[in-house]
Protein backbone atom coordinates (compact mmCIF):
# COMPACT_ATOMS: atom_id res chain seq x y z
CA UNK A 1 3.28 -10.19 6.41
CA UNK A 2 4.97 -12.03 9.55
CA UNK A 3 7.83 -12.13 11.11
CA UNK A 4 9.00 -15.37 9.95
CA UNK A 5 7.57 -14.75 6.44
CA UNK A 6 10.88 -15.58 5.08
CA UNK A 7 11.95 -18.35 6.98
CA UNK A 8 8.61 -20.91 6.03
CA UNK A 9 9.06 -19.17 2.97
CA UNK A 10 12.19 -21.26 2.07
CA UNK A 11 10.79 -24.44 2.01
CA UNK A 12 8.42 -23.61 -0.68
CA UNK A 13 11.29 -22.19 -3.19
CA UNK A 14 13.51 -25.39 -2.46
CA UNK A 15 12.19 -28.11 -5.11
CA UNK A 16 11.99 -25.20 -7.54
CA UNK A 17 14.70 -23.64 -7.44
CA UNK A 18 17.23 -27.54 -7.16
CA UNK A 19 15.41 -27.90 -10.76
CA UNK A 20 21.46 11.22 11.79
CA UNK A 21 22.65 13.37 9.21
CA UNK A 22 21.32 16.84 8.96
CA UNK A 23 22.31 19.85 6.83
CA UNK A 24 24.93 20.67 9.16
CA UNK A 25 26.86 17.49 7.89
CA UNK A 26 27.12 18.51 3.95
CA UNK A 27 30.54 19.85 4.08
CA UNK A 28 31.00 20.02 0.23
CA UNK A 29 29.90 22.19 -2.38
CA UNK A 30 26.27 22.47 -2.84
CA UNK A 31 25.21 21.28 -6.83
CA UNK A 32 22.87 23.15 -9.32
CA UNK A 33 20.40 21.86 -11.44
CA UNK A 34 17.52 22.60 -12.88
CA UNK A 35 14.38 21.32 -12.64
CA UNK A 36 11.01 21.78 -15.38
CA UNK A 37 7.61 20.37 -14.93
CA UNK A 38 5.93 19.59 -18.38
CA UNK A 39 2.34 20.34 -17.38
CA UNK A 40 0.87 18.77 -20.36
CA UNK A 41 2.88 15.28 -20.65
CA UNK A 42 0.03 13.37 -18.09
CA UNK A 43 1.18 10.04 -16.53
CA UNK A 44 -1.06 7.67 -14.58
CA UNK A 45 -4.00 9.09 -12.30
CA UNK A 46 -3.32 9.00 -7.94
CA UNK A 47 -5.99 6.94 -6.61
CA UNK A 48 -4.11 7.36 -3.21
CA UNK A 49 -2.38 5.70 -0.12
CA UNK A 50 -3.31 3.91 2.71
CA UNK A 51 -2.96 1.26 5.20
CA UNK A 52 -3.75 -2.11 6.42
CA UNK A 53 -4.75 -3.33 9.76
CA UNK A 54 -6.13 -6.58 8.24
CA UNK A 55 -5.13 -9.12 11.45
CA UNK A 56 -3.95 -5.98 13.21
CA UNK A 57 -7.37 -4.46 14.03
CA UNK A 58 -7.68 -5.42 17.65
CA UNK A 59 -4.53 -4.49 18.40
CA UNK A 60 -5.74 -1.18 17.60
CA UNK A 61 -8.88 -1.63 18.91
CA UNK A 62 -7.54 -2.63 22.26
CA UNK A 63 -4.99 0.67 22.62
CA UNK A 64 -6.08 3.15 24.95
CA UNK A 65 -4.48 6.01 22.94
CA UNK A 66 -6.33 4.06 19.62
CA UNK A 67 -8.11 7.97 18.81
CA UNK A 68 -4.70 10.04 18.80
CA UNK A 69 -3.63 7.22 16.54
CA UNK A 70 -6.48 6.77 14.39
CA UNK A 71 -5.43 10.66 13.73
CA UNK A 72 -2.37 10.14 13.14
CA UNK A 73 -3.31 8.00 10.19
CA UNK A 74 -6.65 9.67 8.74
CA UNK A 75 -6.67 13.25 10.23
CA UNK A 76 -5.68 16.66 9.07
CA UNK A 77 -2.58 16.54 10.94
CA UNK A 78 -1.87 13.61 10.16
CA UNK A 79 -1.08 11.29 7.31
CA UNK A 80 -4.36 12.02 5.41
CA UNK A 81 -4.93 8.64 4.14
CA UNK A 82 -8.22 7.59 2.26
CA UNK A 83 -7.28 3.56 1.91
CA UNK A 84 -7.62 1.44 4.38
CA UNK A 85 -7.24 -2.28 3.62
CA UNK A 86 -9.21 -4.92 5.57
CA UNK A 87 -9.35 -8.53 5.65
CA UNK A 88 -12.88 -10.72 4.55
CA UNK A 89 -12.22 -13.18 7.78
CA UNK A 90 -12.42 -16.86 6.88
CA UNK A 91 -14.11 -17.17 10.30
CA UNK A 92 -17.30 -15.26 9.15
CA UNK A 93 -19.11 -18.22 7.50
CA UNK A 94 -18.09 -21.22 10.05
CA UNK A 95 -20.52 -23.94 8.42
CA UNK A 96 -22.47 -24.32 5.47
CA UNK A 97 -25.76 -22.44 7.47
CA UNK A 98 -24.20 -19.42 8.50
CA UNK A 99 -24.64 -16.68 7.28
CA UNK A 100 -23.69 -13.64 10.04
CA UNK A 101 -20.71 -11.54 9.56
CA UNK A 102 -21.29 -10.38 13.07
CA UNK A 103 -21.90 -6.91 12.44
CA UNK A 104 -24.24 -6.16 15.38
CA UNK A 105 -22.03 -7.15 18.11
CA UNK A 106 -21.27 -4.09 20.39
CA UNK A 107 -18.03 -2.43 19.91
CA UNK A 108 -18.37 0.15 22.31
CA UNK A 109 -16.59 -2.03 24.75
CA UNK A 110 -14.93 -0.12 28.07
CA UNK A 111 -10.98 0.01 27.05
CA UNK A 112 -10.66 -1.19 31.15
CA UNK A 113 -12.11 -4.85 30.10
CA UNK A 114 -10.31 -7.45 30.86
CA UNK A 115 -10.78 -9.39 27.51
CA UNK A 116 -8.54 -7.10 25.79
CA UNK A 117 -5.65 -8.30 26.94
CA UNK A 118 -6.68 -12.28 25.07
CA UNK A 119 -6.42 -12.77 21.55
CA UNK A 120 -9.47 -13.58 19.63
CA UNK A 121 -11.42 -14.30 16.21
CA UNK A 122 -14.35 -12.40 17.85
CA UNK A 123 -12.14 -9.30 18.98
CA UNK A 124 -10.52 -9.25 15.14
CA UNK A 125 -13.79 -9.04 13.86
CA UNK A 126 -14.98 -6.31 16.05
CA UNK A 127 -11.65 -4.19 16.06
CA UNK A 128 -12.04 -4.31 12.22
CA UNK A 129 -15.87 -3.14 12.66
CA UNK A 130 -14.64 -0.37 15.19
CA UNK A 131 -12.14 0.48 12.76
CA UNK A 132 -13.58 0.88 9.56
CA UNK A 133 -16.38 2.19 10.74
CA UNK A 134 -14.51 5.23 12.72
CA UNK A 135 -12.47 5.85 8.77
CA UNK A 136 -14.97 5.94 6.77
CA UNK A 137 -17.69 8.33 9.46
CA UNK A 138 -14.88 10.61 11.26
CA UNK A 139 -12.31 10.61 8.65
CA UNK A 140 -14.70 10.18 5.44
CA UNK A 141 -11.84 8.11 3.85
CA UNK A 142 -12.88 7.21 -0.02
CA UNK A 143 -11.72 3.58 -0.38
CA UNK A 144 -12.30 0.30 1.90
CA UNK A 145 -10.97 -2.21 0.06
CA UNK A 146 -10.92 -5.56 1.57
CA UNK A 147 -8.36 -9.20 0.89
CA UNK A 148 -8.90 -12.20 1.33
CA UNK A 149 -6.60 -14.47 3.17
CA UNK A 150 -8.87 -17.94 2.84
CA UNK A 151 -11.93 -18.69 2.23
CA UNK A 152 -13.87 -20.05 5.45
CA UNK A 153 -12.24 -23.48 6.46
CA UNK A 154 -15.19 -25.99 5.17
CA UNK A 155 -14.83 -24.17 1.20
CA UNK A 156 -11.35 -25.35 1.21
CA UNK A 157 -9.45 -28.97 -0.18
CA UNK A 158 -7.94 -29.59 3.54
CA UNK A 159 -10.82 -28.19 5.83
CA UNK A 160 -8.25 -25.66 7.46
CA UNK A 161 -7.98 -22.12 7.02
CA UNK A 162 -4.25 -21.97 6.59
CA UNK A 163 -2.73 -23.42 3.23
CA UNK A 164 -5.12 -25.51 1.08
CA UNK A 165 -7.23 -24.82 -1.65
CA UNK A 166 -10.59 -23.85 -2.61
CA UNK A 167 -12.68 -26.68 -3.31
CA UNK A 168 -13.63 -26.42 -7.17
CA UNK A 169 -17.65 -27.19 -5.96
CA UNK A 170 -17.40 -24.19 -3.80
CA UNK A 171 -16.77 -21.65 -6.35
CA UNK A 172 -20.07 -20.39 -6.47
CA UNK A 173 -20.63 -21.07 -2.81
CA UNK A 174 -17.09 -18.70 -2.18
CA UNK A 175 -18.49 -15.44 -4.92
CA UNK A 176 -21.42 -15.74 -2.98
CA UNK A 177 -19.56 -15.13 -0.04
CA UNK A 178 -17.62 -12.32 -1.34
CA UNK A 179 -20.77 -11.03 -2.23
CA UNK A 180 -22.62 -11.16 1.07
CA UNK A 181 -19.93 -9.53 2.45
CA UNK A 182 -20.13 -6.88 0.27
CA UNK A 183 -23.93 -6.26 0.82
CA UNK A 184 -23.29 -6.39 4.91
CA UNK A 185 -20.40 -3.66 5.38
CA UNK A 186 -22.57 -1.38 2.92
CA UNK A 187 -25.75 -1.88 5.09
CA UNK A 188 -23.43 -0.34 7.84
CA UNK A 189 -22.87 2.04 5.71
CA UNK A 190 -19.18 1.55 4.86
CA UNK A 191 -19.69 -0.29 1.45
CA UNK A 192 -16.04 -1.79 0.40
CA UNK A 193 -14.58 -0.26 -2.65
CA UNK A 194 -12.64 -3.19 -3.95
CA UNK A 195 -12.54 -6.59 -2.99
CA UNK A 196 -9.48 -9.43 -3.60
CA UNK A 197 -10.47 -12.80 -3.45
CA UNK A 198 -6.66 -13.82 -2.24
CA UNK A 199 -4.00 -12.71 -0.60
CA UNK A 200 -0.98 -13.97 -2.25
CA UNK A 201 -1.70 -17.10 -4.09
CA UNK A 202 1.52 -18.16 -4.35
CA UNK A 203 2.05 -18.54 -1.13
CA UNK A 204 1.07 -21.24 1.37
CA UNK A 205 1.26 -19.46 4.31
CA UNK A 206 1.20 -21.04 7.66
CA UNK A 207 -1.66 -18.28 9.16
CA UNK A 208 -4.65 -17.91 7.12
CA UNK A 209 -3.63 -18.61 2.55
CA UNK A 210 -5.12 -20.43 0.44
CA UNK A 211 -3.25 -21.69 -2.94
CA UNK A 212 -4.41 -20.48 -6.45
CA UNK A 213 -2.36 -20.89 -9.84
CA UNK A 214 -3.54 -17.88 -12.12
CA UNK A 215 -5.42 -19.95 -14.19
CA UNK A 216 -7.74 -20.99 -11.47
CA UNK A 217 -8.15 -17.21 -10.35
CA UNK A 218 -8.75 -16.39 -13.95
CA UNK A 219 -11.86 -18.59 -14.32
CA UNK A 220 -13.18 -17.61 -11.03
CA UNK A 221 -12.93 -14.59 -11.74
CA UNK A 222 -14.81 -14.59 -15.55
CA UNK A 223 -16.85 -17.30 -14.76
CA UNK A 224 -17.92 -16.32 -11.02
CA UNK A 225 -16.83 -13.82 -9.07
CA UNK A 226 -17.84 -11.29 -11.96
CA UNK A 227 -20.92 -12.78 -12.74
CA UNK A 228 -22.10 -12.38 -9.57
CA UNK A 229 -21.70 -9.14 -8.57
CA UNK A 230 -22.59 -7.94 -11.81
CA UNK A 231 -25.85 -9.91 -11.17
CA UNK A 232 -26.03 -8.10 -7.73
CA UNK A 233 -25.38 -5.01 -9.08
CA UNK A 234 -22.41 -4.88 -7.09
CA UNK A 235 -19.90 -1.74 -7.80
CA UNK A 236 -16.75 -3.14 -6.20
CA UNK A 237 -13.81 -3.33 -7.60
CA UNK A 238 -12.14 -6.64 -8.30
CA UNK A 239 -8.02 -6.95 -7.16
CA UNK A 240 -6.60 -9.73 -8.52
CA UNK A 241 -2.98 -10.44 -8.17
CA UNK A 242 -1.24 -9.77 -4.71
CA UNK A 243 1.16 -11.84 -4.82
CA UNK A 244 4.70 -11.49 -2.24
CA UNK A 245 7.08 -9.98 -4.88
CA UNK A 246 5.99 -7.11 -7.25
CA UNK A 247 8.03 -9.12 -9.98
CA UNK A 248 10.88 -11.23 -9.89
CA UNK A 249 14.78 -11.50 -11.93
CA UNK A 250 14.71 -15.30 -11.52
CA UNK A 251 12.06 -17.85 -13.58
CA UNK A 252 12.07 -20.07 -10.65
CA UNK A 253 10.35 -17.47 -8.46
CA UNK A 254 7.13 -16.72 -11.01
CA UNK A 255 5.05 -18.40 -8.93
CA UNK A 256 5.32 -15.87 -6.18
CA UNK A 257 5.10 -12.89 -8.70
CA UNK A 258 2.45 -10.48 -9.14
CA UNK A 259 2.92 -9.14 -12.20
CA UNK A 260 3.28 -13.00 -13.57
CA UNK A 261 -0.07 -13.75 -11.96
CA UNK A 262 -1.79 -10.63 -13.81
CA UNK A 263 0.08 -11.13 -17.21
CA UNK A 264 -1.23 -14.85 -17.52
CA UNK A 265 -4.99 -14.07 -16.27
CA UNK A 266 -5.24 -11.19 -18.83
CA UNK A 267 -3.59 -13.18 -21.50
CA UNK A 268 -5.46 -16.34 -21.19
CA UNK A 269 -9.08 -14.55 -19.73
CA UNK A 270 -8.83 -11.27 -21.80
CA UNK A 271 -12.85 -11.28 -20.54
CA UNK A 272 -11.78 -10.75 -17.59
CA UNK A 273 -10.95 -6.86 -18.62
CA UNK A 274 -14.68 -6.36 -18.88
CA UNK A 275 -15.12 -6.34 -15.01
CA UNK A 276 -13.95 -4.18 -12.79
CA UNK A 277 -10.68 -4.65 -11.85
CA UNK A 278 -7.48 -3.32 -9.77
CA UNK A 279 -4.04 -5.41 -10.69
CA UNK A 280 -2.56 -5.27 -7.23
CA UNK A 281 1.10 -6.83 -5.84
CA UNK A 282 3.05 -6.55 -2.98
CA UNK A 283 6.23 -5.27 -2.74
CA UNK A 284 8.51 -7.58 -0.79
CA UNK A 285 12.10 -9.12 -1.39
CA UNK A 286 13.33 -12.54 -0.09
CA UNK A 287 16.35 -13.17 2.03
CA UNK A 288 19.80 -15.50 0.69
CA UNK A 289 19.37 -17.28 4.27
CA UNK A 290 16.51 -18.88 3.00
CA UNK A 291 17.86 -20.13 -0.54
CA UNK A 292 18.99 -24.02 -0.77
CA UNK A 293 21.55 -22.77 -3.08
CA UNK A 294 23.96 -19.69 -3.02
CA UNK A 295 21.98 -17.16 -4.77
CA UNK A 296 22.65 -13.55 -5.33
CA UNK A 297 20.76 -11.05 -3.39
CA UNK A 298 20.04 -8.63 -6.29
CA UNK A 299 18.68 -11.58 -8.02
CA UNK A 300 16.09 -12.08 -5.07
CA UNK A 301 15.10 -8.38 -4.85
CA UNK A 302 11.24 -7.66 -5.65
CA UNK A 303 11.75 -6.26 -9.40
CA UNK A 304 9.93 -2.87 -10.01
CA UNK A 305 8.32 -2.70 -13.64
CA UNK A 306 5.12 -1.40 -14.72
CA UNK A 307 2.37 -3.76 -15.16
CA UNK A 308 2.47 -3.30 -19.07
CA UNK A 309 -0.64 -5.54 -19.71
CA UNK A 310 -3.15 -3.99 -17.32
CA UNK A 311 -1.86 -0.36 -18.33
CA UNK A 312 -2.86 -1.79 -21.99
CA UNK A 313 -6.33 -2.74 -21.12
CA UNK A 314 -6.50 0.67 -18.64
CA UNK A 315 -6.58 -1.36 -15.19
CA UNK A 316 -5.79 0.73 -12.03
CA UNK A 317 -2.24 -1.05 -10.50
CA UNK A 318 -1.95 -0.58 -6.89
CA UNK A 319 0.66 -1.91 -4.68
CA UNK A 320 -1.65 -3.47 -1.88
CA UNK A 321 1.26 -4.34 0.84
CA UNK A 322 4.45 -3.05 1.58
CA UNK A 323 7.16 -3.29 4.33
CA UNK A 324 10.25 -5.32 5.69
CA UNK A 325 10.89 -7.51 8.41
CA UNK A 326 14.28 -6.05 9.30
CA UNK A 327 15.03 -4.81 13.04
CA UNK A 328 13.53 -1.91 13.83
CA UNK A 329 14.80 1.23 12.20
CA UNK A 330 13.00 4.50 12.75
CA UNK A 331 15.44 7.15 11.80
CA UNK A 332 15.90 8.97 8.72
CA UNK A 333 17.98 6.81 6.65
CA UNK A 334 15.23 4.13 6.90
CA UNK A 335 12.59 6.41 5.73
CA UNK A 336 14.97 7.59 3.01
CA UNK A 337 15.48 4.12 1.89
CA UNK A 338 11.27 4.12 1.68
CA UNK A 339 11.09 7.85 -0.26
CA UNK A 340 13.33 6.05 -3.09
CA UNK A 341 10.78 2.77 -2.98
CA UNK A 342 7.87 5.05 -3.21
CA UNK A 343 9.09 7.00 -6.10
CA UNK A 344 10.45 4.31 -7.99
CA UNK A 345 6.80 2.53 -7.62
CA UNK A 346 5.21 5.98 -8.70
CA UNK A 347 7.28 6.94 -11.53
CA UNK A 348 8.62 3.09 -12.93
CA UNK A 349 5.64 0.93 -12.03
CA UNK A 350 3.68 3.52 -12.70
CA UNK A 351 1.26 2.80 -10.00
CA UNK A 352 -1.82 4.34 -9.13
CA UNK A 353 -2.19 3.62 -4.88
CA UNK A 354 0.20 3.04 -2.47
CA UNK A 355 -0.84 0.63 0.72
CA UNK A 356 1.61 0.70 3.30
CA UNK A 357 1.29 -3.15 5.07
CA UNK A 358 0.89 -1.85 9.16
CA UNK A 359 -0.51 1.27 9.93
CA UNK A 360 -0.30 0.56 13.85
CA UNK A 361 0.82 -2.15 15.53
CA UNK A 362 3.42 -3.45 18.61
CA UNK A 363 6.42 -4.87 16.77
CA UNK A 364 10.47 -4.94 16.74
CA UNK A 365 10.59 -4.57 13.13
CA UNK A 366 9.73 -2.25 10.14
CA UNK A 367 6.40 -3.29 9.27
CA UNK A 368 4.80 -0.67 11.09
CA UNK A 369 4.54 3.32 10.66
CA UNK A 370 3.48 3.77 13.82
CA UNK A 371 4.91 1.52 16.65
CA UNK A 372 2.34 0.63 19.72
CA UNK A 373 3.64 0.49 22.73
CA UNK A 374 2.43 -3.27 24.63
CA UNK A 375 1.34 -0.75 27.59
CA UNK A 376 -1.50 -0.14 25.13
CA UNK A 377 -1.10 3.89 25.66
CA UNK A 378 2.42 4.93 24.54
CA UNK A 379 3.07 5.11 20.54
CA UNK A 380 6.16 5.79 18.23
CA UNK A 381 6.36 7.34 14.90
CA UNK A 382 8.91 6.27 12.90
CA UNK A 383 10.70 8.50 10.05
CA UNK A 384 8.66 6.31 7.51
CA UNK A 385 5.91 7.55 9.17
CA UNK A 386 6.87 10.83 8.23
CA UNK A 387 8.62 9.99 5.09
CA UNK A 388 5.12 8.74 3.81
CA UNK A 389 3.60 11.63 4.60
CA UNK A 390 5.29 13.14 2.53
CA UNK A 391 3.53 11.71 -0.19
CA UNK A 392 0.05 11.21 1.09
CA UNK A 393 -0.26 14.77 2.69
CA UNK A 394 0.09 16.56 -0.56
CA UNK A 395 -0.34 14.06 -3.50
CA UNK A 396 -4.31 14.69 -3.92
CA UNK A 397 -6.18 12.14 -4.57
CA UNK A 398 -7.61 11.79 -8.65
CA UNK A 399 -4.16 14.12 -9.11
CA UNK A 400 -2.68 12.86 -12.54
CA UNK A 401 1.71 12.39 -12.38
CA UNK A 402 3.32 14.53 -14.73
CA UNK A 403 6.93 14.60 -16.78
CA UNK A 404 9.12 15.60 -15.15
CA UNK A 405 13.00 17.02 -16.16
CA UNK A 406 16.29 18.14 -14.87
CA UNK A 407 19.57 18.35 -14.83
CA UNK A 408 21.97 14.94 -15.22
CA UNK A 409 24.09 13.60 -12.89
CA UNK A 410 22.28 15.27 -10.01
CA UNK A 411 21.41 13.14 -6.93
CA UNK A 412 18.00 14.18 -6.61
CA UNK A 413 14.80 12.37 -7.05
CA UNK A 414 11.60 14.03 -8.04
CA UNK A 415 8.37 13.15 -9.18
CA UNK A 416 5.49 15.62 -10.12
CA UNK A 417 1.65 15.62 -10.01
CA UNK A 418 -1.33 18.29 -10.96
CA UNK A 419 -4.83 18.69 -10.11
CA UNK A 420 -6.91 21.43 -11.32
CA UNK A 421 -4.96 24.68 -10.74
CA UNK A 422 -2.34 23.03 -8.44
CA UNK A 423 1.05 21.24 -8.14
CA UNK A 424 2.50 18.93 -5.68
CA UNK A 425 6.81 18.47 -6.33
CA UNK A 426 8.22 15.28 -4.02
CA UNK A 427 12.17 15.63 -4.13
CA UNK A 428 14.83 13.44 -2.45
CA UNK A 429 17.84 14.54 -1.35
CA UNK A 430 19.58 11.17 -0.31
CA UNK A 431 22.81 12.66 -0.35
CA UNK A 432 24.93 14.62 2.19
CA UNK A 433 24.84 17.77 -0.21
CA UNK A 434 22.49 20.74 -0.32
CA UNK A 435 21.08 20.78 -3.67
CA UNK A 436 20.35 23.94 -5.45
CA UNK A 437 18.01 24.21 -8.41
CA UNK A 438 15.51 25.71 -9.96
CA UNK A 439 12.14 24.91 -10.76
CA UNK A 440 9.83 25.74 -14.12
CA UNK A 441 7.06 25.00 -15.96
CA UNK A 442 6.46 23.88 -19.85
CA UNK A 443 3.21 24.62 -20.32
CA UNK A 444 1.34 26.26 -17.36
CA UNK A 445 2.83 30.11 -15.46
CA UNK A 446 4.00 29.48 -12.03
CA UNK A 447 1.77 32.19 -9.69
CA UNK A 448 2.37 33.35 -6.47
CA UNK A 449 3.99 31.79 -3.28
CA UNK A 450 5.34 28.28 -3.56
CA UNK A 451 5.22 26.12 -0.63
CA UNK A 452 7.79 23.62 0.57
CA UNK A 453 7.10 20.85 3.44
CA UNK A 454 10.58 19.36 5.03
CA UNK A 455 11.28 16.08 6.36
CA UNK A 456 14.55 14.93 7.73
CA UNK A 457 16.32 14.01 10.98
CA UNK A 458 14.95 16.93 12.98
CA UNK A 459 11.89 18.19 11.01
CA UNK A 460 8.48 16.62 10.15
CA UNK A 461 6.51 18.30 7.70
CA UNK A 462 7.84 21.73 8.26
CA UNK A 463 6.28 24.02 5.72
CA UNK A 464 8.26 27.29 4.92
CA UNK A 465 7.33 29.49 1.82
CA UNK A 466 9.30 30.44 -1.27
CA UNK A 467 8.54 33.84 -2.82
CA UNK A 468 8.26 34.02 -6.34
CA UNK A 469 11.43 36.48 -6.99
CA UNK A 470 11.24 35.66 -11.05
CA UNK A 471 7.91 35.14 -13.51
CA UNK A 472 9.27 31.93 -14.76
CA UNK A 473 10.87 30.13 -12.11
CA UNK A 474 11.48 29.95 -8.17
CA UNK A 475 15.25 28.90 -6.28
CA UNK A 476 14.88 25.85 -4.63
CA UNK A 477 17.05 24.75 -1.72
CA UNK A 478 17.45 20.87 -0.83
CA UNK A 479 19.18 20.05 2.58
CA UNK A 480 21.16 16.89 2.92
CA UNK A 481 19.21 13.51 4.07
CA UNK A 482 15.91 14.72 3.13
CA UNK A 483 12.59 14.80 1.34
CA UNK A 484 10.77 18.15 0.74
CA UNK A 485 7.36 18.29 -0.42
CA UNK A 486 6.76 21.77 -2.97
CA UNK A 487 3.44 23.12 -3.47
CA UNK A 488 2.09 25.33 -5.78
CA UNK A 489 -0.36 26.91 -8.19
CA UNK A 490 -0.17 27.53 -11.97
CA UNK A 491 -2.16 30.24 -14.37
CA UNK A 492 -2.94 28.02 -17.09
């Protein structure tokens, strides 16, 4: 997403819609609750979270610092992340004969050239080569999953590689494409996990889009796309979907919703449930400034639901992109804001991945964790930086969400996962209270120490330990303007 997302987003909507707190501030008295895990009521399975650097790559690539941050992001001591979300460059494929994806160009460029300072299709490419390549052998991330913004300019109905569509005679031409990709990144050894053949369809974007109603990606899809990887023996994933709003409150927006998109593939292709998909969305909301008409805000508010029809056929849901283009915000109230987005995508959408839209770039707005400095050394984390960590530290991945229950009309989030003998507990204390409680289990024996990771105004990720003073539950302490991270083990 861009800057000015929402302002060229308006006239697209117009002809369709004229038909620092800390715990020293809580000054009241602190509530009780309690809180109980039910170890056998299994939700949806954690693929994970990650990042995209997509048309951010050489920014990265170009920072002198780009190591400290790439930990930051991937390492121990950092986020942890095993996404990272690319983009298939229209600019790969230039004519009809080519068929490099440049992957032997040298990347081990000095950080002291003077070409890093330009903007450039061949320093995107590269960056994204550097980058991916530095995840998956340093960091051993899991999944590179890859969108596509447009297909390469001479596939599409207006020869450019911003708005358009794709030519119907180029269908097979385009899943070959897809394909070849594929089958380059894995002889680099960093074969892509998924792959989207467009990044929101809905939208005719003035940088790289391409147009697709969800009938056309349907039969792409069953009669192309999935052919021919299966032909190729291709594992990747398919994401289909990704449009700019998760879901939307008003009709006249459907064409920008994700969930809309998914619902009418799966209903009118149900073959398209025997590939192997991801129903993916992006999590954005659109501004009254833009509207023709006086239109409620609420109403224009990304609406989170669960993808009911891909949770039906068992396809993974991921949230692929996710941010805002306010003024930049990094303290804790921002990231708070974020906790309550994640956790109502976890535990209402019921999603399985979580792909924050910039991991790293320079920008005066929130869609970056980590804020580059245009001196190309200094860096910035922001509290959603943190926030997200939060999450992605100690949410394994292939953990399965559990039930949770507590006490009503206690203002405290939680959410709960398992994996194998262990338990991670993310509560949110958006309040200025401390919040007391205690924590059990239905159906697994809390054992041993319990471990608690605290992020607010003035901590990051600082772990203290609760000892286990009673066999059936621990005392939990929640400080105001926070999120605390529990975990702990179980004697099933």
């Amino acid at each position: 997403m861009k800057l000015y997302y929402i302002l060229s987003f308006g006239t697209l909507l117009c002809s369709q819609l004229c038909s620092s707190a800390s715990a020293a501030m809580a000054s009241e008295e602190p509530y009780n609750s309690g809180i109980v895990l039910r170890w056998k009521d299994c939700k949806q399975r954690i693929d994970g979270f990650g990042i995209a650097q997509a048309g951010w790559a050489k920014e990265l690539f170009a920072f002198k610092n780009r190591e400290q941050v790439m930990d930051k992001m991937f390492g121990k001591d950092g986020l942890r992340l095993n996404i990272l979300r690319g983009e298939i460059f229209p600019h790969y494929w230039e004519n009809e004969t080519d068929k490099d994806f440049n992957l032997n160009d040298d990347i081990h460029i000095e950080l002291s050239d003077s070409d890093f300072i330009n903007k450039s299709d061949d320093l995107l490419r590269r960056g994204q080569l550097w980058l991916t390549l530095k995840a998956k052998h340093k960091y051993h991330i899991s999944k590179l999953v890859f969108s596509t913004w447009s297909a390469p300019a001479w596939m599409k109905s207006n020869g450019k590689v911003s708005n358009g569509r794709l030519k119907t005679e180029c269908y097979t031409d385009f899943a070959n494409y897809l394909a070849a990709f594929y089958n380059a990144y894995k002889s680099k050894g960093i074969a892509p996990y998924a792959i989207s053949p467009s990044n929101e369809p809905g939208y005719a974007a003035p940088w790289n889009s391409s147009l697709w109603t969800a009938d056309e990606m349907g039969k792409f899809i069953t009669s192309y796309l999935g052919p021919t990887f299966r032909k190729e023996n291709i594992p990747a994933k398919i994401i289909f979907g990704e449009n700019p709003l998760w879901a939307v409150y008003m009709p006249q927006l459907k064409m920008v919703s994700s969930k809309d998109f998914t619902d009418t593939i799966l209903q009118n292709y149900p073959e398209a449930k025997d590939f192997n998909l991801i129903a993916a969305g992006h999590g954005y909301s659109l501004s009254p400034d833009i509207m023709p008409i006086k239109v409620d805000k609420e109403y224009l508010k990304t609406a989170i639901l669960p993808f009911e029809m891909a949770e039906k056929a068992d396809i993974p849901v991921w949230i692929t992109e996710i941010s805002d283009v306010n003024p930049l915000d990094i303290s804790i109230h921002d990231g708070l804001k974020w906790a309550v987005t994640f956790h109502n995508y976890l535990t209402k959408a019921n999603v399985n991945a979580i792909i924050w839209w910039g991991g790293a770039m320079p920008t005066s707005n929130n869609e970056s964790l980590i804020i580059l400095d245009k001196n190309r050394k200094d860096f910035l984390l922001s509290k959603r930086y943190d926030i997200f960590g939060n999450f992605s530290r100690y949410i394994p991945e292939e953990s399965t969400r559990i039930q949770v229950t507590q006490s009503s009309g206690i203002p405290l989030l939680i959410s709960a996962y398992k994996k194998d003998d262990e338990y991670t507990l993310v509560t949110i204390n958006s309040s200025k209270q401390t919040i007391q409680t205690s924590l059990r289990l239905d159906g697994a024996n809390i054992n041993g120490l319990l471990k608690q990771y605290i992020t607010n105004e003035d901590n990051s990720w600082t772990e203290m330990a609760i000892v286990q003073e009673n066999k059936e539950y621990y005392n939990l302490t929640i400080p105001p303007y926070s999120v605390v991270t529990f975990v702990g083990k179980v004697r099933l």
